[in-house]
C-alpha atoms as a PDB file:
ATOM      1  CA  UNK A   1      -5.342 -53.188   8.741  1.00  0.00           C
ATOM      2  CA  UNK A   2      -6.193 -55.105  11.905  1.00  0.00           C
ATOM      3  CA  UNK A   3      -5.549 -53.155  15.566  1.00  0.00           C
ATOM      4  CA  UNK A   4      -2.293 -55.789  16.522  1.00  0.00           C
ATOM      5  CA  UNK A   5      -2.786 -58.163  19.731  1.00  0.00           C
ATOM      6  CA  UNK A   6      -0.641 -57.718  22.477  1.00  0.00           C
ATOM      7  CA  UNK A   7       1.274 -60.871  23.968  1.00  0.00           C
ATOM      8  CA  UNK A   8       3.381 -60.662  27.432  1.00  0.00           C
ATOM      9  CA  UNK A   9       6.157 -63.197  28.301  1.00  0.00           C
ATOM     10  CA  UNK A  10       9.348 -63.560  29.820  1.00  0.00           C
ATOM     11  CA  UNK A  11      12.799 -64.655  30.202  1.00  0.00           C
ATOM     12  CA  UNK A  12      13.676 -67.432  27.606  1.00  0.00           C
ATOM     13  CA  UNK A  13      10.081 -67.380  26.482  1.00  0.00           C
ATOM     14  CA  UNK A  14      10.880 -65.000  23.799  1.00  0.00           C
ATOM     15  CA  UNK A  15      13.596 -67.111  22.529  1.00  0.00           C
ATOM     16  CA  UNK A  16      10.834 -67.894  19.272  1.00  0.00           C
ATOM     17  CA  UNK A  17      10.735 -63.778  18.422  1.00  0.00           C
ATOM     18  CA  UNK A  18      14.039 -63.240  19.177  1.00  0.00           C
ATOM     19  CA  UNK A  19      15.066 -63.058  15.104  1.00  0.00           C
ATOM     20  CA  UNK A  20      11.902 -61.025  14.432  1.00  0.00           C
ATOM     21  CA  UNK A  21      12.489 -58.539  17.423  1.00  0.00           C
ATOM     22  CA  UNK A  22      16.122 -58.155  16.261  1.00  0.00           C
ATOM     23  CA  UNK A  23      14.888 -57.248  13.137  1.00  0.00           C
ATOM     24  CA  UNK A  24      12.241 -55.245  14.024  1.00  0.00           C
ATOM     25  CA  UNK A  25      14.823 -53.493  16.270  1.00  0.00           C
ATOM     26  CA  UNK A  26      17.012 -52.873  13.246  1.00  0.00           C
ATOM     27  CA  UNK A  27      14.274 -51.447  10.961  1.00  0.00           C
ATOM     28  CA  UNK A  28      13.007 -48.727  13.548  1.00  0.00           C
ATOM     29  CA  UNK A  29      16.346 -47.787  15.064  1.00  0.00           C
ATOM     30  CA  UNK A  30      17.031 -46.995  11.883  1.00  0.00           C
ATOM     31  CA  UNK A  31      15.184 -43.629  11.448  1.00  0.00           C
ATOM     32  CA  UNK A  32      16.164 -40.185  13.470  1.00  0.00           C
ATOM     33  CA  UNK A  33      17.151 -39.843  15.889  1.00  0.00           C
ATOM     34  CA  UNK A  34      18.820 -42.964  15.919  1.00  0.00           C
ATOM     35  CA  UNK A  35      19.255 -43.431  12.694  1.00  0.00           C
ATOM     36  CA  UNK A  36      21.032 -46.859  13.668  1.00  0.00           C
ATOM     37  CA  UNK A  37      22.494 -48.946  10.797  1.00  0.00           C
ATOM     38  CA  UNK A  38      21.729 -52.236  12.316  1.00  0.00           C
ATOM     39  CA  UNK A  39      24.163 -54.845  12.948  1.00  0.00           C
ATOM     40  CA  UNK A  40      22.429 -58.169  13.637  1.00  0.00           C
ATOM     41  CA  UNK A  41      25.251 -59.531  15.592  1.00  0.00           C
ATOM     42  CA  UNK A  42      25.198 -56.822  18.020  1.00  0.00           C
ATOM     43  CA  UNK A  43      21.280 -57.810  18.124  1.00  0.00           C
ATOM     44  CA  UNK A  44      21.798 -61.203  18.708  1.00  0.00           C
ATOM     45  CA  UNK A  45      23.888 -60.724  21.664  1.00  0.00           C
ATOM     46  CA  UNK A  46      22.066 -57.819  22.822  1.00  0.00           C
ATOM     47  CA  UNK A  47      18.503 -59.721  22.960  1.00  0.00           C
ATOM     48  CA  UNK A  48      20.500 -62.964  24.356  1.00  0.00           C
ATOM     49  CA  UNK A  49      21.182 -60.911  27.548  1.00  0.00           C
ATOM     50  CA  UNK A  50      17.427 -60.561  28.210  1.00  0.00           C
ATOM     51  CA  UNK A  51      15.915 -63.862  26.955  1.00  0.00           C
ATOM     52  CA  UNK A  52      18.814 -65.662  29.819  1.00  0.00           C
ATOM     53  CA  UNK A  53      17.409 -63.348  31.960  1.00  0.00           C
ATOM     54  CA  UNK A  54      14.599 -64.901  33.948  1.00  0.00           C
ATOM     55  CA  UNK A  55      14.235 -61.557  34.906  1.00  0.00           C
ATOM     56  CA  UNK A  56      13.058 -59.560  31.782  1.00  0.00           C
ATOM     57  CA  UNK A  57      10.051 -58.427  30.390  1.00  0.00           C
ATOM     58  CA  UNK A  58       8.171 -58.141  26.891  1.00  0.00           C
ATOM     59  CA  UNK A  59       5.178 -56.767  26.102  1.00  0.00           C
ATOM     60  CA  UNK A  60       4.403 -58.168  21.791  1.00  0.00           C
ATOM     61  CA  UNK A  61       2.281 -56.528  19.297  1.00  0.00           C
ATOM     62  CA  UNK A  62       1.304 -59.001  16.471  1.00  0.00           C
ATOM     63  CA  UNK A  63      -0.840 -58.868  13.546  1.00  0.00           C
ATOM     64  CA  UNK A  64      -2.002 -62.159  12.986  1.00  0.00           C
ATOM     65  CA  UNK A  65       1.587 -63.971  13.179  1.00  0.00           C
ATOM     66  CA  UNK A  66       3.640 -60.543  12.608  1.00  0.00           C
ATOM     67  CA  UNK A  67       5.456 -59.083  15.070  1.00  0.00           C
ATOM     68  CA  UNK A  68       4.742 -54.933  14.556  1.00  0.00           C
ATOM     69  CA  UNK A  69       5.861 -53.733  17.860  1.00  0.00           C
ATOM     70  CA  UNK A  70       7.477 -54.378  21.094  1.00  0.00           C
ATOM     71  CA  UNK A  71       8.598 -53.069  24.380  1.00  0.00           C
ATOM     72  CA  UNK A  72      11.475 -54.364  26.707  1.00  0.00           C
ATOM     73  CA  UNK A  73      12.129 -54.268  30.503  1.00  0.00           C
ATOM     74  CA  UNK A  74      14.454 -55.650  33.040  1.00  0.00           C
ATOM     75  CA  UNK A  75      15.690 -54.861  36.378  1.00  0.00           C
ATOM     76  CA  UNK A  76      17.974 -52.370  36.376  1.00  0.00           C
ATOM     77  CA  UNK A  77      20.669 -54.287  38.182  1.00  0.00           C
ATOM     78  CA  UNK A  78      20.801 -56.673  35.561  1.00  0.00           C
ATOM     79  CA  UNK A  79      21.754 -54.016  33.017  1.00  0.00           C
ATOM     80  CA  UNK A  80      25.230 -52.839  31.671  1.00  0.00           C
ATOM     81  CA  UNK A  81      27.630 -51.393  33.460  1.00  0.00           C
ATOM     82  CA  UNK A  82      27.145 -47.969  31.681  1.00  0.00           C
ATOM     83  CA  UNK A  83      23.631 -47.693  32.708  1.00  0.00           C
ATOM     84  CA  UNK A  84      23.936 -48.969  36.519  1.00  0.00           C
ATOM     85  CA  UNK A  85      26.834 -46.587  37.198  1.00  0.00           C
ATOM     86  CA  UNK A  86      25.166 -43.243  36.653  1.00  0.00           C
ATOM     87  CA  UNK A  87      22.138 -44.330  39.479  1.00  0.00           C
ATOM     88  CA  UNK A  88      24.912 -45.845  41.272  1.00  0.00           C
ATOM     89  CA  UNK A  89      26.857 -42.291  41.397  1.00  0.00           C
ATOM     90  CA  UNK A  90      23.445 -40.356  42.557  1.00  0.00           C
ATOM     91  CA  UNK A  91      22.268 -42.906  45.335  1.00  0.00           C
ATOM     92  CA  UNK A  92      20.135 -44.901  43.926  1.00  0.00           C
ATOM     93  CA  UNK A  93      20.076 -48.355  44.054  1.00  0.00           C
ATOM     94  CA  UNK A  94      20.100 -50.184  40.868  1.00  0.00           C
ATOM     95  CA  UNK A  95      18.048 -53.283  42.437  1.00  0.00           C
ATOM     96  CA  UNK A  96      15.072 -50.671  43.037  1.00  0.00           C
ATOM     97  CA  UNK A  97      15.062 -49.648  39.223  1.00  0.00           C
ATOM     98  CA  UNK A  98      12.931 -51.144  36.351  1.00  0.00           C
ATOM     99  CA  UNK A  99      14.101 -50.391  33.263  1.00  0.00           C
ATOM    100  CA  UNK A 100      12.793 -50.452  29.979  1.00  0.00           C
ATOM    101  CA  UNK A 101      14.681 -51.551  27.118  1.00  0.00           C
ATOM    102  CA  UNK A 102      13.356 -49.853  24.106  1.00  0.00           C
ATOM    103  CA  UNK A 103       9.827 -49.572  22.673  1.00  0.00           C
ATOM    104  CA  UNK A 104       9.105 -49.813  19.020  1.00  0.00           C
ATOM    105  CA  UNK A 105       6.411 -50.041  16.630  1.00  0.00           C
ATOM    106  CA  UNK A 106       6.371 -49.946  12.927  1.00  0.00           C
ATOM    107  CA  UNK A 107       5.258 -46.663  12.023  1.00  0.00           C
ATOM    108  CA  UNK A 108       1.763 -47.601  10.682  1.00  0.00           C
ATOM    109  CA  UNK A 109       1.043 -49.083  13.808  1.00  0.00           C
ATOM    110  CA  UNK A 110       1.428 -45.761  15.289  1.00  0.00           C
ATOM    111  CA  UNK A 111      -1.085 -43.339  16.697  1.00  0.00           C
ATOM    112  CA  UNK A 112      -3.505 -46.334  17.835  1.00  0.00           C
ATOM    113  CA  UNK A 113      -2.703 -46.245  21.665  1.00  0.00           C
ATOM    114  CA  UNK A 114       0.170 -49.164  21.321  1.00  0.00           C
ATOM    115  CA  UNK A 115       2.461 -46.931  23.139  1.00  0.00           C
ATOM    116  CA  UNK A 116       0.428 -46.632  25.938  1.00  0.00           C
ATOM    117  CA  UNK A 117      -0.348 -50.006  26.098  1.00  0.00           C
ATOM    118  CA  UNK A 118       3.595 -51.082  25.907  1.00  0.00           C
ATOM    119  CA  UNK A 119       3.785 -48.160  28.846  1.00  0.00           C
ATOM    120  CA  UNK A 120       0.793 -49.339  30.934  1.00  0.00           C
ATOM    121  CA  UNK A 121       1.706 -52.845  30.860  1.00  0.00           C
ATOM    122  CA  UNK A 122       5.191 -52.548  31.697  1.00  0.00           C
ATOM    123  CA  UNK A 123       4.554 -49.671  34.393  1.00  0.00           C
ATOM    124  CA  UNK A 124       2.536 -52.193  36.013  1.00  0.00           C
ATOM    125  CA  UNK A 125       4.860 -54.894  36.038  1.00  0.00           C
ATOM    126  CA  UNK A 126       7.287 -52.878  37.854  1.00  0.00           C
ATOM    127  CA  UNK A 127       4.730 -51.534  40.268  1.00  0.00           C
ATOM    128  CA  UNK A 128       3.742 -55.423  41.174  1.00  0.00           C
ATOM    129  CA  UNK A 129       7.510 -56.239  41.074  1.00  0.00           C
ATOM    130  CA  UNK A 130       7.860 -53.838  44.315  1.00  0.00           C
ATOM    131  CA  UNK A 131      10.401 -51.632  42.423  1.00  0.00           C
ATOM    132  CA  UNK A 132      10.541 -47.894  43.406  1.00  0.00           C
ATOM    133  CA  UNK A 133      11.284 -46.343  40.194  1.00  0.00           C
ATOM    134  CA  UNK A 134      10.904 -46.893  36.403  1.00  0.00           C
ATOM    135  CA  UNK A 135      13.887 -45.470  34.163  1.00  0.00           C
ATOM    136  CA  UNK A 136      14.417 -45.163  30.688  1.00  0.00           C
ATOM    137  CA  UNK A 137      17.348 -43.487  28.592  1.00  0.00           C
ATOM    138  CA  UNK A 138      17.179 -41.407  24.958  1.00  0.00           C
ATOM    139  CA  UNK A 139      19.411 -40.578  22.325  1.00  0.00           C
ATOM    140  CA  UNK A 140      19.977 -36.980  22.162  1.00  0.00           C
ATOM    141  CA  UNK A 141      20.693 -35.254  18.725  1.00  0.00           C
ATOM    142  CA  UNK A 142      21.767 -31.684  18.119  1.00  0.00           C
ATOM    143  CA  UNK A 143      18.408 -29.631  16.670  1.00  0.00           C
ATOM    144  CA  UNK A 144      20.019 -29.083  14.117  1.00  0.00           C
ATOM    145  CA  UNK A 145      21.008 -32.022  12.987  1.00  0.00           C
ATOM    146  CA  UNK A 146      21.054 -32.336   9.214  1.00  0.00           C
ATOM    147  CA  UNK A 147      19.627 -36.288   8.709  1.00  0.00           C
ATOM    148  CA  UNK A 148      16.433 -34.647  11.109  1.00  0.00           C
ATOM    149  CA  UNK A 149      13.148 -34.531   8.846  1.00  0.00           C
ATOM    150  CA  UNK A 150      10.794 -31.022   9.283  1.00  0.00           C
ATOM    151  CA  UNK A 151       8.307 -33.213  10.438  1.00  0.00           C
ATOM    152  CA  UNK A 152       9.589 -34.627  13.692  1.00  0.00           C
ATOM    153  CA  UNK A 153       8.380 -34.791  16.564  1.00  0.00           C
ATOM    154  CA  UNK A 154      10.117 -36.067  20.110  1.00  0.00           C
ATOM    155  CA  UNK A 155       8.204 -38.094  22.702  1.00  0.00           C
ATOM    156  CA  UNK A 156       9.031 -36.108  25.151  1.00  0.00           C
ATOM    157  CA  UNK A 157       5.537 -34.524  25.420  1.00  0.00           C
ATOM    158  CA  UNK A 158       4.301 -38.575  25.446  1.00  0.00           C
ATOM    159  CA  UNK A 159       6.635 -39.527  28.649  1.00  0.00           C
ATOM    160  CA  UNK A 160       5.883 -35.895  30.084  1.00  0.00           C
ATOM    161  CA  UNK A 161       2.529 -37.261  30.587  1.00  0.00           C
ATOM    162  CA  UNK A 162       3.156 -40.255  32.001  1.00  0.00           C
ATOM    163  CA  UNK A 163       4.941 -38.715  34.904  1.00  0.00           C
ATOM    164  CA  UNK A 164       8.186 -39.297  33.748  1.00  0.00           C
ATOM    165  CA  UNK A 165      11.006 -36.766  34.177  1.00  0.00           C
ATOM    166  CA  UNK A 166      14.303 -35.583  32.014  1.00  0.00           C
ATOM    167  CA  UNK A 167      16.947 -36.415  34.650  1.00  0.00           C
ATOM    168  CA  UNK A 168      20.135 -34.674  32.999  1.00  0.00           C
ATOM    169  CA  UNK A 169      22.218 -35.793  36.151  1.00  0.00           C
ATOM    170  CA  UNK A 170      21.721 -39.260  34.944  1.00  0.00           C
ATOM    171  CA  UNK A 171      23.499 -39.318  31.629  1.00  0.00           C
ATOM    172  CA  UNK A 172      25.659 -41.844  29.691  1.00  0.00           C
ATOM    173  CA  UNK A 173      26.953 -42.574  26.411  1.00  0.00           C
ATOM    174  CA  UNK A 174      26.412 -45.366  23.808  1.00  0.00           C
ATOM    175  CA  UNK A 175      28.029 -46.039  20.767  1.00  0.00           C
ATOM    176  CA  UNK A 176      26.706 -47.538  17.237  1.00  0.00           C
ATOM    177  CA  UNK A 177      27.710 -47.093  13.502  1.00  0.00           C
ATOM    178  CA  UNK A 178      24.805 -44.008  12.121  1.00  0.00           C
ATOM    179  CA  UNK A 179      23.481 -44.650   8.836  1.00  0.00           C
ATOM    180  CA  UNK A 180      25.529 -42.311   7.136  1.00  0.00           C
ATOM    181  CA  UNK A 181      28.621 -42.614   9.278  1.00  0.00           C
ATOM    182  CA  UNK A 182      31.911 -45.123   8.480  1.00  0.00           C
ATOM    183  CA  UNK A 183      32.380 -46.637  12.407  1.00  0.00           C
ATOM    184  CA  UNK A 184      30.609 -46.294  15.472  1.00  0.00           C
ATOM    185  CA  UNK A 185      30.760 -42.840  17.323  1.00  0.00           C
ATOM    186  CA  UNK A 186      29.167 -42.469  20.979  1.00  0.00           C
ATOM    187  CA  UNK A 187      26.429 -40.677  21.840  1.00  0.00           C
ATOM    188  CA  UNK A 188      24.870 -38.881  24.669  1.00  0.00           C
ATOM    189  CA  UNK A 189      21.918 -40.809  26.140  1.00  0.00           C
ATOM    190  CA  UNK A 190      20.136 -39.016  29.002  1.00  0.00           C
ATOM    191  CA  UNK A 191      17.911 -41.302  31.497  1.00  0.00           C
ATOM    192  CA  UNK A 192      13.954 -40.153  32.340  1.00  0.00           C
ATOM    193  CA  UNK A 193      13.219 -41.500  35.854  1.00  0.00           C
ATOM    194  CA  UNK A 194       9.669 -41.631  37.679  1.00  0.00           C
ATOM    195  CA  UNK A 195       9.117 -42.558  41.180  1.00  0.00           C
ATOM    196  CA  UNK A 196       6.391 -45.250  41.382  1.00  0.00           C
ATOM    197  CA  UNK A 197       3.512 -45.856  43.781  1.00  0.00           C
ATOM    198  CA  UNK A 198       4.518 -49.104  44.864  1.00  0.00           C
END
């Protein structure tokens, strides 16, 4: 298997991955702890916000023509309502705030410094961008939560290292259908913030 090739581009020029990402989206989000039973027009529209977004930023893995991996980032201001409003409630200003979309990878692409590579890259977008912080959110599931396999690990230890912070005060909630669940319930998602050098 061939180490993937990253590719960086923005705004409508993902509009040619956009099926592929949605479906890449779908396949990853679908194991804990999101354990998200996809919903491709929820992608669709989703992935439309940051192609029209002149704004937004990818970062690609491929192998050959295969899209394995990717990682997401726009401006914070440029987000949903339910993410501005909790940096808008502690001070901060939303126009100051990078923030990454999601970052996924097919699991045997893992374990081959892709995830640092998706961090570096979009890190250092923000940093050139003049923004002041870099903010992500997570899902959080109970520990005991029975669809959880033994052998799971969180990334917590991953962002840790990077210098990025579990910011409890800046919570929200987003709802999707689970994968063993009848309709969409919300869950808590809690935002990891880290000042940048910029």
């Amino acid at each position: 298997m061939a180490n993937p090739t990253l590719s960086i581009c923005r705004g409508r020029d993902i509009a040619p991955h956009l099926p592929a990402l949605a479906q890449l989206r779908i396949r990853v989000f679908r194991d804990f702890p999101y354990l998200y039973d996809g919903d491709e027009a929820y992608e669709a529209s989703y992935l439309e916000r940051y192609a029209a977004n002149p704004e937004s930023f990818f970062v690609l893995a491929f192998d050959g023509d295969t899209l394995v991996g990717a990682a997401t980032g726009q401006p914070l201001d440029d987000e949903v309502d339910d993410f501005r409003a909790p940096f808008e409630a502690a001070g901060y200003r939303p126009e100051g705030v990078f923030y990454y979309g999601e970052s996924v990878l097919l699991p045997e692409y893992r374990g081959r410094g892709i995830g640092k590579a998706f961090m570096e890259a979009r890190e250092s977008h923000a940093e050139s961008e003049g923004f002041g912080h870099a903010a992500f959110c997570a899902v959080e599931r109970p520990v005991d939560h029975p669809l959880k396999p033994d052998d799971y690990r969180p990334l917590h230890d991953f962002w840790k290292a990077w210098g990025y912070r579990r910011t409890p005060s800046l919570s929200t909630s987003f709802a999707w259908k689970d994968i063993d669940a009848d309709e969409e319930t919300a869950k808590p998602m809690i935002f990891w913030l880290k000042a940048l050098d910029s």
